[in-house]
C-alpha atoms as a PDB file:
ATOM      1  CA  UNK A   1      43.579  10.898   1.140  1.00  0.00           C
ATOM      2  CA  UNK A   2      43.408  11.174  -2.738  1.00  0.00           C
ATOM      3  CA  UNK A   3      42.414   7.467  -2.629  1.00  0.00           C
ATOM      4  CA  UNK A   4      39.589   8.124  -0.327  1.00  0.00           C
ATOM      5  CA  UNK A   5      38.489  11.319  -2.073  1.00  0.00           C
ATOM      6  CA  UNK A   6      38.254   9.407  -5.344  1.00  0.00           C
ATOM      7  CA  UNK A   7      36.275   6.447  -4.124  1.00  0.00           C
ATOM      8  CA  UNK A   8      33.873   9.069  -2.674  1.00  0.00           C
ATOM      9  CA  UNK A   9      33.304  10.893  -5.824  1.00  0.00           C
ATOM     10  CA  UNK A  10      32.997   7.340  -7.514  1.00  0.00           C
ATOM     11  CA  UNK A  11      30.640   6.091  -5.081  1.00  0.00           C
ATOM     12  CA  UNK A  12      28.370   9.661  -5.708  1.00  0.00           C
ATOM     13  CA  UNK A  13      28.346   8.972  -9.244  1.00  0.00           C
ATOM     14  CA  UNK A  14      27.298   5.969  -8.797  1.00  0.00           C
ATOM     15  CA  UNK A  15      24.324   6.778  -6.952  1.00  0.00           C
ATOM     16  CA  UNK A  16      23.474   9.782  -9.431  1.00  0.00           C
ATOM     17  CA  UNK A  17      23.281   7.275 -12.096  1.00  0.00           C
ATOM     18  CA  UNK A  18      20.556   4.758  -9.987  1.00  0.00           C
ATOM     19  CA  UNK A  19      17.098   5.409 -11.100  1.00  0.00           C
ATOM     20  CA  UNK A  20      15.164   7.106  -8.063  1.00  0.00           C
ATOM     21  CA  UNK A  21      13.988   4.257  -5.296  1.00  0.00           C
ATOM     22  CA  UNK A  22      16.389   1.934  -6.425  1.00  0.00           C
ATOM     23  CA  UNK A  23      17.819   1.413  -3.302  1.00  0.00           C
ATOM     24  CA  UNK A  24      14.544   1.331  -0.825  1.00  0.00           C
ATOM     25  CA  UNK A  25      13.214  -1.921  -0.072  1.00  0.00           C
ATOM     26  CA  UNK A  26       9.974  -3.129  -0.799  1.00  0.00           C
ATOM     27  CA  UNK A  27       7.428  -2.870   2.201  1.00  0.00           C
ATOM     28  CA  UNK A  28       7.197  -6.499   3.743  1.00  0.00           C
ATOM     29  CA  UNK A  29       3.830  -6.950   2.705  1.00  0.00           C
ATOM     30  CA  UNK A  30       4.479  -6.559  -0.883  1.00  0.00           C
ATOM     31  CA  UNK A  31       4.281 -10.016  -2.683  1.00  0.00           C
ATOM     32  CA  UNK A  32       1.226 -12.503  -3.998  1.00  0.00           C
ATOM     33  CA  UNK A  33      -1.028 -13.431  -1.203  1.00  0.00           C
ATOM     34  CA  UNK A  34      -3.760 -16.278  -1.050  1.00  0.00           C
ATOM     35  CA  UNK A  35      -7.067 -14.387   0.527  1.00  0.00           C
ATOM     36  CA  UNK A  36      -9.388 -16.432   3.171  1.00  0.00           C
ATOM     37  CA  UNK A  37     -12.123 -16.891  -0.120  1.00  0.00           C
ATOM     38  CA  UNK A  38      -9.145 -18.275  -1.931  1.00  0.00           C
ATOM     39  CA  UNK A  39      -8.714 -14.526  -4.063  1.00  0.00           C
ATOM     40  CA  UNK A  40      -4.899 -14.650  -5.233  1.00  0.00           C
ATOM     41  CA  UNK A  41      -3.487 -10.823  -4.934  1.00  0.00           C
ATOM     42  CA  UNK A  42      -0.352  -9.380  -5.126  1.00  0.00           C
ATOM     43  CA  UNK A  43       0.508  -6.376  -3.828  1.00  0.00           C
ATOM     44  CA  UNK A  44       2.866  -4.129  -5.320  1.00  0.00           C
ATOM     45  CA  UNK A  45       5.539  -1.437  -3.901  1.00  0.00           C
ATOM     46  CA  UNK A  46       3.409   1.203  -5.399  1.00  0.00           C
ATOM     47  CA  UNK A  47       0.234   0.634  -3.290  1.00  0.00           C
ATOM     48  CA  UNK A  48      -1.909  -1.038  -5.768  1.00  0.00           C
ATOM     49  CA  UNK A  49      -3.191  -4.243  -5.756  1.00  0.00           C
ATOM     50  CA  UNK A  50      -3.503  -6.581  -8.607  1.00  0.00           C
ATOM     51  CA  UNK A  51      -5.272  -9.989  -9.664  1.00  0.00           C
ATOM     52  CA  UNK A  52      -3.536 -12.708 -11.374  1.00  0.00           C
ATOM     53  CA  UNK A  53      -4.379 -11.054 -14.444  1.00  0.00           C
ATOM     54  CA  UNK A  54      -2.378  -7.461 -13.091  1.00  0.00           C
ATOM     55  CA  UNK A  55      -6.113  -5.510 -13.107  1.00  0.00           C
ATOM     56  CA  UNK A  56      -6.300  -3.186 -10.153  1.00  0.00           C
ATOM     57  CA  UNK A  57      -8.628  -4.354  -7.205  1.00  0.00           C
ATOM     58  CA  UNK A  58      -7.485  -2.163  -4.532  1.00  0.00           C
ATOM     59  CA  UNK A  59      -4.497  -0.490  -2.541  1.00  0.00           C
ATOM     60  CA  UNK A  60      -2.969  -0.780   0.080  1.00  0.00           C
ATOM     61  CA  UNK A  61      -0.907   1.100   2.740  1.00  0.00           C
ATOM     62  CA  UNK A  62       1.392   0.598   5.740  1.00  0.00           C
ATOM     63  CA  UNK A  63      -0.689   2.536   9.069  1.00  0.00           C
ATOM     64  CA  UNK A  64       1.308   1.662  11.673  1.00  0.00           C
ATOM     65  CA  UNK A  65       3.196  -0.479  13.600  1.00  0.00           C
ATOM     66  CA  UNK A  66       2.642  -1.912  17.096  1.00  0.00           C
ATOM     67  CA  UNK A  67       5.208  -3.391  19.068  1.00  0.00           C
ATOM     68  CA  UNK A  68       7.175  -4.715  15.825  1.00  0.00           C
ATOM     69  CA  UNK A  69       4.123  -5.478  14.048  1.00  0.00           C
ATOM     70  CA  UNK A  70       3.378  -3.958  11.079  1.00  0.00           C
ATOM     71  CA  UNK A  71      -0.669  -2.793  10.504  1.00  0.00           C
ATOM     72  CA  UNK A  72      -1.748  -2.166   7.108  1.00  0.00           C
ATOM     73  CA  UNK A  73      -5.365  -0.925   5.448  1.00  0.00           C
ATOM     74  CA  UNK A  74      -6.469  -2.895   2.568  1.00  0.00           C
ATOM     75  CA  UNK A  75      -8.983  -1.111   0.382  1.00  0.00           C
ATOM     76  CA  UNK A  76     -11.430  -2.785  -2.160  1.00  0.00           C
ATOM     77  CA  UNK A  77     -13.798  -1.685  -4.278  1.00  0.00           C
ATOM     78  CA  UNK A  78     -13.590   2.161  -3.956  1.00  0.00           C
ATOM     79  CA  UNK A  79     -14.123   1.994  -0.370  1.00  0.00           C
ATOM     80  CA  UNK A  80     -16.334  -0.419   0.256  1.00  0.00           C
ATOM     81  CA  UNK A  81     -14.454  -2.643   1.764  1.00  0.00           C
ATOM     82  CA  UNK A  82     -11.167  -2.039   4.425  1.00  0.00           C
ATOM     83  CA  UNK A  83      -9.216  -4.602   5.518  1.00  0.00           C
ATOM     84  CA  UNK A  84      -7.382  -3.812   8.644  1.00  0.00           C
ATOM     85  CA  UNK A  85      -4.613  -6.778   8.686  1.00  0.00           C
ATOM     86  CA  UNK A  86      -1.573  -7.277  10.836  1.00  0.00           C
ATOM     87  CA  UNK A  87       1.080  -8.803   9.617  1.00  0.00           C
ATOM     88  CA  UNK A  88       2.354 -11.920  11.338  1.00  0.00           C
ATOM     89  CA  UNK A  89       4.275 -15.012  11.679  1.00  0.00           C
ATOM     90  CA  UNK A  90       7.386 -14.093   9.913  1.00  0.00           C
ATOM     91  CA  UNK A  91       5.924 -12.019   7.490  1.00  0.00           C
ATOM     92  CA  UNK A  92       3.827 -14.806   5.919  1.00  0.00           C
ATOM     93  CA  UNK A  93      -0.048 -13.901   7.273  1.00  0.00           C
ATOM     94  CA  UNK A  94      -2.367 -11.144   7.220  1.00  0.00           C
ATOM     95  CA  UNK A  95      -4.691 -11.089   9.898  1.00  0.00           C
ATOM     96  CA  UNK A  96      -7.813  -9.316  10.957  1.00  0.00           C
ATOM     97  CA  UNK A  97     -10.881  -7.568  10.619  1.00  0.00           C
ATOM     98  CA  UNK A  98     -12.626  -5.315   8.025  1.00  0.00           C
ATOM     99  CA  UNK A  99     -14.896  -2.650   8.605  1.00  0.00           C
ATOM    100  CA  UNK A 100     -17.932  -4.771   8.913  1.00  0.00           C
ATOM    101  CA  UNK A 101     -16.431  -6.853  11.422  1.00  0.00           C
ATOM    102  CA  UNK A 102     -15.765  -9.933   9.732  1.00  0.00           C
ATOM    103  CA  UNK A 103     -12.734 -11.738  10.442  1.00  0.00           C
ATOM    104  CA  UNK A 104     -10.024 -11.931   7.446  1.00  0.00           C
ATOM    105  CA  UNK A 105      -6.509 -13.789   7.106  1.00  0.00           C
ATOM    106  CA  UNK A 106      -4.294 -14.170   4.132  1.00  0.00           C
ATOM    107  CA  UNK A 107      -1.423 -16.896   3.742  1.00  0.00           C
ATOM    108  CA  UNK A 108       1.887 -15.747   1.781  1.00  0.00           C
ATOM    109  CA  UNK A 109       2.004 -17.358  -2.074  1.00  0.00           C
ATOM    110  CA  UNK A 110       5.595 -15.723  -2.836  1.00  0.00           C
ATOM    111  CA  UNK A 111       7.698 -12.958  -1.554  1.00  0.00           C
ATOM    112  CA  UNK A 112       8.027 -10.030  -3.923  1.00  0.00           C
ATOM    113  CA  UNK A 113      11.662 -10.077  -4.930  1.00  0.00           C
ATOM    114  CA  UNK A 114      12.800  -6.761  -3.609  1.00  0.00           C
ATOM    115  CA  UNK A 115      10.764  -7.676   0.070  1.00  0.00           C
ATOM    116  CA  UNK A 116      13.337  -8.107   2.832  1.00  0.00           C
ATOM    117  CA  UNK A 117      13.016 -11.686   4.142  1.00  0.00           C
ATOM    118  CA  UNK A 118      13.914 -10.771   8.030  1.00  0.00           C
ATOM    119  CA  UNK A 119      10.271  -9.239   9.413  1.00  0.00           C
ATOM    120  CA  UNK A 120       9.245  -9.685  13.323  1.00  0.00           C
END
């Protein structure tokens, strides 16, 4: 019992001492992507995504998911622009359509390093 009460209180001070969202994974989509026009982004854990040179082009955000696919809207240039993307094969394409219709993909460049590596 005093064993068990001990390891508890360790384990809680443990966790008291993690910065906050240290133990949440990464979305899945998070990571550097290579865009249909050949546009490298990466998209971070906080929403935003970057260029190569880490300047803010849009954000992103999880808006559903369908049957163990996860649906995401992509945002560029204040609005202009939504991407509405599924992503598929493993966790390693984007795919589909943004508000004007036209058809968009995006192939996986590298995972980001928190991302889990087991997506539907």
């Amino acid at each position: 019992m005093k064993t068990t009460l001990a390891s508890l209180i360790a384990s809680l001070l443990i966790l008291a001492c993690l910065p906050s969202g240290t133990a949440a994974a990464a979305d899945p989509v998070c990571g550097t992507w290579r865009w249909f026009d050949n546009h490298i982004r990466t998209f971070r854990p906080d929403g935003v995504v970057v260029n190569p040179s880490g300047q803010p082009e849009g954000t992103w955000r999880n808006e559903m998911s369908r049957g163990g696919e996860r649906l995401y809207a992509i945002t560029f240039g204040g609005g202009k622009w939504v991407d509405r993307l599924a992503l598929k094969k493993g966790g390693n394409l984007l795919d589909g359509m943004n508000n004007v219709r036209f058809y968009v993909t995006a192939g996986r460049v590298h995972w980001y390093l928190a991302a889990p590596l087991h997506v539907a």
